[in-house]
Protein backbone atom coordinates (compact mmCIF):
# COMPACT_ATOMS: atom_id res chain seq x y z
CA UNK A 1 0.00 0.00 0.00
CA UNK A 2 1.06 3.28 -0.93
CA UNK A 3 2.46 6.25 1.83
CA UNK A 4 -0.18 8.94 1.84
CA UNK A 5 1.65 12.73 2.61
CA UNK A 6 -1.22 14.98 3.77
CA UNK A 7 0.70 18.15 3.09
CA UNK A 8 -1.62 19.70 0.11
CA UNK A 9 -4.29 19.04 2.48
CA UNK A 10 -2.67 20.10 5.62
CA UNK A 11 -2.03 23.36 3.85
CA UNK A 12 -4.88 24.23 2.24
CA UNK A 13 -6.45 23.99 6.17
CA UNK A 14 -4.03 25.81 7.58
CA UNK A 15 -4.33 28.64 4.35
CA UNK A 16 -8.26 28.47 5.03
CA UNK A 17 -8.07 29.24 8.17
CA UNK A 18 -5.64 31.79 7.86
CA UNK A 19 -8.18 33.30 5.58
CA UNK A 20 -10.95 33.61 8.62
CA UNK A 21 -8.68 35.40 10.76
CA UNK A 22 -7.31 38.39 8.64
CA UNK A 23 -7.50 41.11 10.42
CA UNK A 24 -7.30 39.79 13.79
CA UNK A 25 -4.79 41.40 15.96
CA UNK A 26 -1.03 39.36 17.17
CA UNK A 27 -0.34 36.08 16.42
CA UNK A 28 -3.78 35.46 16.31
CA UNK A 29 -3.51 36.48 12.66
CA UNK A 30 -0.35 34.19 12.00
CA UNK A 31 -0.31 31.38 13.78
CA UNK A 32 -2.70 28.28 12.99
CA UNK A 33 -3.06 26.87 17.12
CA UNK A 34 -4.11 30.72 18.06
CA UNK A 35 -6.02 31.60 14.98
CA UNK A 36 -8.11 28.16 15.06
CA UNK A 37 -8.92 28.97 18.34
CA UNK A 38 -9.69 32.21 17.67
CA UNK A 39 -11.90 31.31 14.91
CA UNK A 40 -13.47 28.92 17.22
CA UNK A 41 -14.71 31.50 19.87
CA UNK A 42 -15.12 34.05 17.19
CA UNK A 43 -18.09 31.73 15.60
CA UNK A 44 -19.78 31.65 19.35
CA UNK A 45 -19.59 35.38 19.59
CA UNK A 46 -21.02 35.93 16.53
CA UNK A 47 -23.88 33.68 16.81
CA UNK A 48 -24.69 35.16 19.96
CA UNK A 49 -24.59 39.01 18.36
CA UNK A 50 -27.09 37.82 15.91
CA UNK A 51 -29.29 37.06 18.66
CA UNK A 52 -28.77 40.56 21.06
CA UNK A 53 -28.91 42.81 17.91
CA UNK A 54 -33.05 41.77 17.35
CA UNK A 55 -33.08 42.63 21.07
CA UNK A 56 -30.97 45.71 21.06
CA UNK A 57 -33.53 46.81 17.81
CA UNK A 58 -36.59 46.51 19.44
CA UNK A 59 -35.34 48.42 22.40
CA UNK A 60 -34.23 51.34 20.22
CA UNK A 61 -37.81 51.35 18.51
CA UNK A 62 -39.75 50.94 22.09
CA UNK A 63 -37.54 54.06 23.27
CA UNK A 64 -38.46 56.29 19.74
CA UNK A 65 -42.12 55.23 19.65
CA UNK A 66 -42.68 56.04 23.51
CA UNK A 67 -40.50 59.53 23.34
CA UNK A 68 -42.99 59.99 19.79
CA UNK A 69 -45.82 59.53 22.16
CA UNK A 70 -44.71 61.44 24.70
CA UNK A 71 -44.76 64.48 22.37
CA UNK A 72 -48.93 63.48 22.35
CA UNK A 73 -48.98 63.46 25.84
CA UNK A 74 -49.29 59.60 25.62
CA UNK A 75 -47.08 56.73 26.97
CA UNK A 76 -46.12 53.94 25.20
CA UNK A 77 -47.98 51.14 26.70
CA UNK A 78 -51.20 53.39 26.27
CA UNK A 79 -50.21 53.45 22.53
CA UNK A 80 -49.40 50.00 22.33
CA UNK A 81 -53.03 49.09 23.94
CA UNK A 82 -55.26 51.54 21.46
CA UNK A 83 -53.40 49.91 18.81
CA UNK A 84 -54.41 46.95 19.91
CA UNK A 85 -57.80 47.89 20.46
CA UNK A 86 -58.52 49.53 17.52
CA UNK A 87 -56.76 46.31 15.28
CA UNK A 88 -53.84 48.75 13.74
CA UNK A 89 -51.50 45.66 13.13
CA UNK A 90 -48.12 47.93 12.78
CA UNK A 91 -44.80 46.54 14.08
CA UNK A 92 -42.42 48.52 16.47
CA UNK A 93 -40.00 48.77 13.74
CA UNK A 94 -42.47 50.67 11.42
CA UNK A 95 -43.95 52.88 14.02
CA UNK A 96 -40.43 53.70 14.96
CA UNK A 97 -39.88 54.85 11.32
CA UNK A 98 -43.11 56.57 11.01
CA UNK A 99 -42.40 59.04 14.35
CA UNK A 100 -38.56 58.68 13.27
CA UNK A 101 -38.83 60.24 10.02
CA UNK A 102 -42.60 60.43 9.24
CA UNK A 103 -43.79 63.22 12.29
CA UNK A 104 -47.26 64.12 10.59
CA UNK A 105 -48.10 60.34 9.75
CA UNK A 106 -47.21 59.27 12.94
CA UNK A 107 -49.40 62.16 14.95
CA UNK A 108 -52.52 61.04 12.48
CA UNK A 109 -52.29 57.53 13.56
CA UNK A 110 -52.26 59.10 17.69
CA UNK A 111 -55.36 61.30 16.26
CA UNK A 112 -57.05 58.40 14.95
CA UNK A 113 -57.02 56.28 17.82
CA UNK A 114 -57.47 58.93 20.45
């Protein structure tokens, strides 16, 4: 039976790898043990920012709808609850827009449900 070398294979890891971590600061960058590692807890922290940034989102639109509101004498639960009650079906994120960058639209909507 024939000797089989891994080195294409071995290298093409290691080059792979390499790949993942450019821009990474110290030896990080350079070496394979540090930068597989790296990549390693670099994947969990990742993962885990996809997860906060929905939560960090919907924070930042609870905070601009309720200081919208506030402008209407209104707090943001109350809002939340005439929704509600009156079956406007709009998501934080587009109510955020709408007293973001659409004043007027967004003082209608208060007017309607008032």
């Amino acid at each position: 039976m024939a000797r089989v070398k891994s080195g294409v294979i071995a290298h093409k890891r290691k080059k792979n790898v390499l790949k993942h971590t450019k821009g990474f600061k110290w030896g990080r960058k350079s070496k394979f043990r540090q930068a597989h590692e790296a990549i390693l807890h670099a994947s969990v922290h990742s993962y885990r920012g996809r997860k906060e940034k929905k939560r960090d989102f919907r924070k930042l639109w609870t905070v601009q709808i309720g200081a919208a509101a506030k402008e209407d004498s209104m707090s943001y639960s109350q809002l939340i609850k005439l929704l509600k009650d009156k079956h406007i079906e709009l998501d934080r994120k587009v109510l955020a827009e709408l007293a973001r960058d659409y004043n007027e639209i967004f003082k209608e909507i208060i007017a309607k449900i008032k």
